[in-house]
Protein backbone atom coordinates (compact mmCIF):
# COMPACT_ATOMS: atom_id res chain seq x y z
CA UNK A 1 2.89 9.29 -2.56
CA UNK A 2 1.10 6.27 -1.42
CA UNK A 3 1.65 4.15 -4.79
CA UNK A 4 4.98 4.75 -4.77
CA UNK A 5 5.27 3.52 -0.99
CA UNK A 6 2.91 0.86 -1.48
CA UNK A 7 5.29 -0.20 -4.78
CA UNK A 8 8.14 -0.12 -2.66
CA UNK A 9 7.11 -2.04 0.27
CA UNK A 10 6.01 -4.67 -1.81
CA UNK A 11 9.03 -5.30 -3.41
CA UNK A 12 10.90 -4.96 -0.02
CA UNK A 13 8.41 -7.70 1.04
CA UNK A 14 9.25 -9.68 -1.75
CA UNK A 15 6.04 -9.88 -2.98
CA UNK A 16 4.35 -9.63 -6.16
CA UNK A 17 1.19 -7.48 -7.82
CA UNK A 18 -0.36 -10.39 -8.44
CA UNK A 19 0.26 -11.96 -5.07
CA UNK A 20 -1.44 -8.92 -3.34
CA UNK A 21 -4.18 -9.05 -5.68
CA UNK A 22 -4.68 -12.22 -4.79
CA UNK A 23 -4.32 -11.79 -0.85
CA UNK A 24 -6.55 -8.91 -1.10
CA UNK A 25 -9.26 -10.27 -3.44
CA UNK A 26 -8.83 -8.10 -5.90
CA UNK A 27 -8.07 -7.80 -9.63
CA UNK A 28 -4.38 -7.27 -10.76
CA UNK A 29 -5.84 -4.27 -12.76
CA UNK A 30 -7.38 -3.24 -9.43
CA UNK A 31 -4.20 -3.03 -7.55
CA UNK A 32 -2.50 -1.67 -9.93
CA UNK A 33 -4.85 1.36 -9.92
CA UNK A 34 -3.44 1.31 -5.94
CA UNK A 35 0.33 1.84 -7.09
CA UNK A 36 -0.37 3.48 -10.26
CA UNK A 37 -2.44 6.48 -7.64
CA UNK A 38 -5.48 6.28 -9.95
CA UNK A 39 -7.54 5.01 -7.04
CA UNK A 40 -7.13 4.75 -3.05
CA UNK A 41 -7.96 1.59 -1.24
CA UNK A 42 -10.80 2.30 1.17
CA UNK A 43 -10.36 2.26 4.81
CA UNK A 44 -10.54 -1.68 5.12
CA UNK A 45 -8.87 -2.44 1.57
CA UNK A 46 -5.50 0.27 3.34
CA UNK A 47 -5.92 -2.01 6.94
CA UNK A 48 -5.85 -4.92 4.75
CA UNK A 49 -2.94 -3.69 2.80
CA UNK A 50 -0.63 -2.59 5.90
CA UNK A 51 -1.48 -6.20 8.13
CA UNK A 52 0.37 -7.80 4.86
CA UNK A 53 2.82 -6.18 4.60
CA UNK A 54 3.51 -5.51 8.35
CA UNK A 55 3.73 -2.00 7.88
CA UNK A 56 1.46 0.46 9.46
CA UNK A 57 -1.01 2.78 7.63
CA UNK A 58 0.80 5.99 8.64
CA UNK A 59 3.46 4.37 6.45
CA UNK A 60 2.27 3.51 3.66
CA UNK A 61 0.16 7.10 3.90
CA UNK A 62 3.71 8.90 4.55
CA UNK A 63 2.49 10.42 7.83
CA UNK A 64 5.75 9.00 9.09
CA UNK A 65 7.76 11.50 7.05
CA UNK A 66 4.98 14.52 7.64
CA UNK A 67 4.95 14.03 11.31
CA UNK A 68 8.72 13.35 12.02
CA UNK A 69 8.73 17.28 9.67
CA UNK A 70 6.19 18.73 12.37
CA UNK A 71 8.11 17.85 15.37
């Protein structure tokens, strides 16, 4: 669920793996782990991820879709 968002959004954002590595000081095998869903950013590395790309966490997390399905 999250890589795929993450994937997504990135795209939509226009930009690239290596660009987020980059921004987030991490490797590009790193972040890949992140979209691939072999690893989950922690807490700070997910705030981190959501301030660039403007999204919130709930997004990326797909709490938007769960708690629009609760109401």
């Amino acid at each position: 669920m999250f890589g795929k968002r993450l994937n997504t959004t990135r795209k939509e954002k226009g930009y690239s793996a290596q660009q987020m590595a980059d921004l987030l000081h991490i490797s590009i095998r790193n972040y890949r782990k992140y979209e691939s869903g072999d690893v989950k950013p922690t807490l700070e590395g997910l705030a981190a991820i959501a301030d660039i790309l403007d999204v919130s966490a709930d997004y990326l997390l797909e709490r938007d879709a769960f708690l629009s399905r609760k109401r």
